[in-house]
N, C-alpha and C. Protein backbone atom coordinates (compact mmCIF):
# COMPACT_ATOMS: atom_id res chain seq x y z
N UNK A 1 85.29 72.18 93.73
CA UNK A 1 84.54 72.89 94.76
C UNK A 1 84.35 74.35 94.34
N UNK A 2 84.54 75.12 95.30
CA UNK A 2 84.29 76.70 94.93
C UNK A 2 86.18 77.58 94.32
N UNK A 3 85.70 78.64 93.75
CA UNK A 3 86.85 79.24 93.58
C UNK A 3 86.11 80.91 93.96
N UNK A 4 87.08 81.71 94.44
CA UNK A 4 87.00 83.15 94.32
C UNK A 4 88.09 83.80 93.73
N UNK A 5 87.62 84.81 92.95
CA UNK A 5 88.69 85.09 91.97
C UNK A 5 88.58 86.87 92.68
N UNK A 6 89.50 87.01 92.13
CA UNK A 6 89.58 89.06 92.49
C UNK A 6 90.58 89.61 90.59
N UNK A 7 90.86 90.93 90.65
CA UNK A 7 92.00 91.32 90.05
C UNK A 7 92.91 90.52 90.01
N UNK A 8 93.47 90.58 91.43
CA UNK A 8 95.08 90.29 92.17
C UNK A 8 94.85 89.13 92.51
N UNK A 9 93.84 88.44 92.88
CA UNK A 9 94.28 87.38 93.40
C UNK A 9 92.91 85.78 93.45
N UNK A 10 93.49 84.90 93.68
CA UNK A 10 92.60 83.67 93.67
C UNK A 10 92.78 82.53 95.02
N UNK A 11 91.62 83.00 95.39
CA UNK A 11 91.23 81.83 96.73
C UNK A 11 89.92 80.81 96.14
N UNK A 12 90.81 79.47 96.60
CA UNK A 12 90.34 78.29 96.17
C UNK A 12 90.68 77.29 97.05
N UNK A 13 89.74 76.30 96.89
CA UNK A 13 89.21 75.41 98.17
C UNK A 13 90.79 74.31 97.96
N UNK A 14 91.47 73.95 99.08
CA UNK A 14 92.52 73.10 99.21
C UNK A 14 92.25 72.09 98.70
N UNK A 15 93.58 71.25 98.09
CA UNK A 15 93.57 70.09 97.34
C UNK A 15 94.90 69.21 98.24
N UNK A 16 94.77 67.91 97.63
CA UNK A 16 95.91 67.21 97.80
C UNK A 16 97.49 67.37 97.23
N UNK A 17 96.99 68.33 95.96
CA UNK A 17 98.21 69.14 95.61
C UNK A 17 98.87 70.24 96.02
N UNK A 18 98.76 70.74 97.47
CA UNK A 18 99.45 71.63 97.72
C UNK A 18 99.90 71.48 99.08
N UNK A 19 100.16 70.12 99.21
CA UNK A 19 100.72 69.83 100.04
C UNK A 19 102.12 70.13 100.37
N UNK A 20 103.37 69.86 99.11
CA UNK A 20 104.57 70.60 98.82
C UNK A 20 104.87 72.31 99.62
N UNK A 21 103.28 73.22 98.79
CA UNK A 21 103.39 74.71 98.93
C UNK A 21 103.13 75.03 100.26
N UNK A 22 101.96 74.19 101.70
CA UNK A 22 101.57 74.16 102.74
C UNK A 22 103.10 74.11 103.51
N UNK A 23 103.49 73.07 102.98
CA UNK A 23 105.02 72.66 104.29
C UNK A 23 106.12 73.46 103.81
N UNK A 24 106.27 74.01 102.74
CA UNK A 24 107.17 74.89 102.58
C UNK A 24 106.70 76.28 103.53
N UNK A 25 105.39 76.67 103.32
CA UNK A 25 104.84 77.91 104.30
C UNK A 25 105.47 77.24 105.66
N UNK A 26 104.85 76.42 106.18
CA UNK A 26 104.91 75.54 107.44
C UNK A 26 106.31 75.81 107.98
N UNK A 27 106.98 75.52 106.80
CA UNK A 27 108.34 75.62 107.16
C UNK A 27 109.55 76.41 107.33
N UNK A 28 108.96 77.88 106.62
CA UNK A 28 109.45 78.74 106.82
C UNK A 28 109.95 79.17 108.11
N UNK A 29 111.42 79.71 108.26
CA UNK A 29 112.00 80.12 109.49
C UNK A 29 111.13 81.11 110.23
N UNK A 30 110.64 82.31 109.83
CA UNK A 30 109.50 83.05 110.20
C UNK A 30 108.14 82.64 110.74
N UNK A 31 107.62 81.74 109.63
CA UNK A 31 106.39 81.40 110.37
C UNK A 31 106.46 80.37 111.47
N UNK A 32 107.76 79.36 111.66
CA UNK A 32 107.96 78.41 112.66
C UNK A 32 108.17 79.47 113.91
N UNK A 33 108.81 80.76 113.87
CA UNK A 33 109.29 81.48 114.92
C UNK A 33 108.07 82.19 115.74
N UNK A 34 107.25 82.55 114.40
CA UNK A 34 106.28 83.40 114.84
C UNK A 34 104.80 82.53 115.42
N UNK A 35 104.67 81.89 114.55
CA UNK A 35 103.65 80.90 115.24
C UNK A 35 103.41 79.23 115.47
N UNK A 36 104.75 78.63 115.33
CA UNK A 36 104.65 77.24 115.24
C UNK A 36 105.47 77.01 116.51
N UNK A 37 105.76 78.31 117.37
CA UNK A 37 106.37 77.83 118.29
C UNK A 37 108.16 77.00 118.33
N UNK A 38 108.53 77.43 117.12
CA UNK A 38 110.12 77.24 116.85
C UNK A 38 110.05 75.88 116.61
N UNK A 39 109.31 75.18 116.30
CA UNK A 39 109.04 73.98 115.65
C UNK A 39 108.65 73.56 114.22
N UNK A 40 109.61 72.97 113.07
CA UNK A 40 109.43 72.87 111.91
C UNK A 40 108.11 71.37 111.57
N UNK A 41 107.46 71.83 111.53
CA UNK A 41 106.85 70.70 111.24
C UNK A 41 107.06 69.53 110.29
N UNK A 42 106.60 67.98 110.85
CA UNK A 42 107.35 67.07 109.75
C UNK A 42 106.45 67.19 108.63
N UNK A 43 106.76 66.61 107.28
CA UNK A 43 105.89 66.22 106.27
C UNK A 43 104.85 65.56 106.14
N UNK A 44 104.05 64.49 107.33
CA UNK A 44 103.58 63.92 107.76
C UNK A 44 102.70 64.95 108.13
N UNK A 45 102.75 65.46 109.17
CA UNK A 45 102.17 66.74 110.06
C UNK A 45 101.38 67.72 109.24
N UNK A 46 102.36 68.08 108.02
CA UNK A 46 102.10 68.57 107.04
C UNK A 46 100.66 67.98 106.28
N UNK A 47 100.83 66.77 105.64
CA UNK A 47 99.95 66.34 105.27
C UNK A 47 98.50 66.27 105.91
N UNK A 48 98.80 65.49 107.33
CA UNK A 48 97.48 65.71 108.23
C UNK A 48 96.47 66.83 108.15
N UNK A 49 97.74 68.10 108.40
CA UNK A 49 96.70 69.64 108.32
C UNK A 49 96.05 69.75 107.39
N UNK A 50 96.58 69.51 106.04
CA UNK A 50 96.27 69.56 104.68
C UNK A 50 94.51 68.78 104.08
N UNK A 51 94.83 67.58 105.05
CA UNK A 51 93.38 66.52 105.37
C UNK A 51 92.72 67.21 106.32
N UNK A 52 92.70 68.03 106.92
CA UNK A 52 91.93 68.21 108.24
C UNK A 52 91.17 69.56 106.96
N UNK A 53 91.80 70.48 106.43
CA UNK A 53 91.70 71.48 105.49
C UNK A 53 90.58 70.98 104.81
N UNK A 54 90.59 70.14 104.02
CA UNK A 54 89.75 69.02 103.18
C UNK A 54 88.62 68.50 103.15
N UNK A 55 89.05 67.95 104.79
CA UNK A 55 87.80 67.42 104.96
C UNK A 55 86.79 68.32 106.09
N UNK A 56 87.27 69.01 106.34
CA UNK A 56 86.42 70.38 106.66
C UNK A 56 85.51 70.98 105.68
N UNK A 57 85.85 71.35 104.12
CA UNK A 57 85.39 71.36 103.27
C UNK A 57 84.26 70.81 103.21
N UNK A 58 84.92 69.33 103.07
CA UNK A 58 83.95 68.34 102.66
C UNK A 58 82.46 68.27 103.59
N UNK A 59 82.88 68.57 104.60
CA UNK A 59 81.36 68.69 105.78
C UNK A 59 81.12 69.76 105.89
N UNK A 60 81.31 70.67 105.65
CA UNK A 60 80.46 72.24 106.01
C UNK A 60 80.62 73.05 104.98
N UNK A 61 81.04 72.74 104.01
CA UNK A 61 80.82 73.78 102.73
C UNK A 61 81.85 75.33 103.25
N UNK A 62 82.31 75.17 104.00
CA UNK A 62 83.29 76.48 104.00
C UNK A 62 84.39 75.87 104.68
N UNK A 63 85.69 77.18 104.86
CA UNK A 63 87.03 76.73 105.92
C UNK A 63 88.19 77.53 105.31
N UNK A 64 89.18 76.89 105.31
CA UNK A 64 90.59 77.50 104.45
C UNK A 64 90.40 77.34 103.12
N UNK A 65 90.88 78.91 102.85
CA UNK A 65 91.54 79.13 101.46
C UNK A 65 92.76 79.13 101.33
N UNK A 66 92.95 78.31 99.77
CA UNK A 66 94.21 78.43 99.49
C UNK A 66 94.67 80.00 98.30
N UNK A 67 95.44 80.48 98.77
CA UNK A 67 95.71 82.30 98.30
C UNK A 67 96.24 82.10 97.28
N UNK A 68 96.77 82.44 95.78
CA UNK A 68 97.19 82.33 94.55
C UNK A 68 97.08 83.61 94.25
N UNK A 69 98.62 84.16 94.17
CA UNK A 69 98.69 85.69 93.05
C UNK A 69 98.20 85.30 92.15
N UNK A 70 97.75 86.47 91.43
CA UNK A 70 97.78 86.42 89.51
C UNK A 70 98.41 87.52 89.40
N UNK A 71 99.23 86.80 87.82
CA UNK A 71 100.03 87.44 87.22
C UNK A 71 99.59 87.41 85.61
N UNK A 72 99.00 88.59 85.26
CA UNK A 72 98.38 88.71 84.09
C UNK A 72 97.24 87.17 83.85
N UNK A 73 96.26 87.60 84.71
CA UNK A 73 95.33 86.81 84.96
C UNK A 73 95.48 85.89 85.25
N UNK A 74 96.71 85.12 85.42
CA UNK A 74 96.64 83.39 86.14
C UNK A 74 97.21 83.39 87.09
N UNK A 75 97.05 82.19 87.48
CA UNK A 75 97.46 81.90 88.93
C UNK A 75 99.13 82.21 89.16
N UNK A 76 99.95 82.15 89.81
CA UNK A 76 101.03 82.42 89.79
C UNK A 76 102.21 82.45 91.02
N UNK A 77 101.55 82.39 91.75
CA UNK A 77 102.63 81.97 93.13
C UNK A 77 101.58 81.93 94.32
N UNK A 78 101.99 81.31 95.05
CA UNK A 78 101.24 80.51 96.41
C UNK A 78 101.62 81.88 97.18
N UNK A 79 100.33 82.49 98.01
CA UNK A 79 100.52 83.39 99.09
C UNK A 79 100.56 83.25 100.44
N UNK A 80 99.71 81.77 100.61
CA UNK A 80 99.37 81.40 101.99
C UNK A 80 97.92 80.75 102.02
N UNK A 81 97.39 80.59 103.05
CA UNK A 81 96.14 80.70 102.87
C UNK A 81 95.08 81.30 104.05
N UNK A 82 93.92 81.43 103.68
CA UNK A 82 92.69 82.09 105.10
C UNK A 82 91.69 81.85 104.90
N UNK A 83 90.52 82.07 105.42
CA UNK A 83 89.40 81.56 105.99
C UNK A 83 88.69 81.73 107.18
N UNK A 84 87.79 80.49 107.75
CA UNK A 84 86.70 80.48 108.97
C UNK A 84 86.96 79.24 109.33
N UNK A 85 87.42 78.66 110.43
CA UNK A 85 86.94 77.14 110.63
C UNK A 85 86.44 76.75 111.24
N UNK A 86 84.82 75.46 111.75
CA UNK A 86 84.54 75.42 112.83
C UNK A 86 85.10 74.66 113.51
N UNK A 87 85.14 75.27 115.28
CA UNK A 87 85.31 74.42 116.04
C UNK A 87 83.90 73.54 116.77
N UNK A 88 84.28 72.97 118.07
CA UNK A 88 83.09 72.43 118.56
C UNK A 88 82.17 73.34 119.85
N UNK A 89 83.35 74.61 120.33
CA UNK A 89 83.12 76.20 121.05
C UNK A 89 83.37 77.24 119.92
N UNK A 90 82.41 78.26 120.10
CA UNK A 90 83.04 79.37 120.02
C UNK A 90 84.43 79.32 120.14
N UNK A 91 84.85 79.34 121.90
CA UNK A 91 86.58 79.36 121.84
C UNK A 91 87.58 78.64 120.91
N UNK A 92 87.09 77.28 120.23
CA UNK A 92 87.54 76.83 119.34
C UNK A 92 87.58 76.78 117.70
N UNK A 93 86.97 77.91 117.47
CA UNK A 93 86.48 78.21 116.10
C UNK A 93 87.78 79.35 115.91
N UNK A 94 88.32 79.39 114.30
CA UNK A 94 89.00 79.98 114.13
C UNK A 94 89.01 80.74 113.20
N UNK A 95 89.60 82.32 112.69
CA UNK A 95 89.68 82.85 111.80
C UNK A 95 90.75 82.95 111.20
């Protein structure tokens, strides 16, 4: 699909391979506290989002990026990821 590259960093369209790096974010004590509502999500759950990521892609040509430092030009550690996604409202569309 698409890639965006910078200096510092590389956003690229989600795969089935980063499913591991998603639920580890997911799973972090911080981000469960701060926005998952103190709930670790299962691996399963995990995966789903990961397909929903995907196949968003797949129908509208935009959505989540997946974030990648570089470290002397390559990729190099998972940052997170961001984007646009649609919903079916305004109120449900997300940044």
């Amino acid at each position: 699909m698409y890639t965006l590259e910078t200096s510092h960093l590389i956003l690229r369209c989600p795969s089935h391979c980063d499913e591991i790096l998603l639920h580890g974010l997911h799973s972090d004590p911080f981000v469960v506290n701060a926005i998952r509502d103190g709930v670790s999500p299962t691996i399963e759950q995990t995966k789903a989002e990961l397909l929903q990521f995907i196949n968003h892609w797949q129908h509208h040509r935009f959505g989540y990026w997946i974030i990648d430092i570089k470290d002397e030009g390559k990729a190099k550690k998972f940052a997170g990821y961001c984007g646009l996604v649609r919903g079916d409202s305004v109120e449900e569309s997300n940044v």
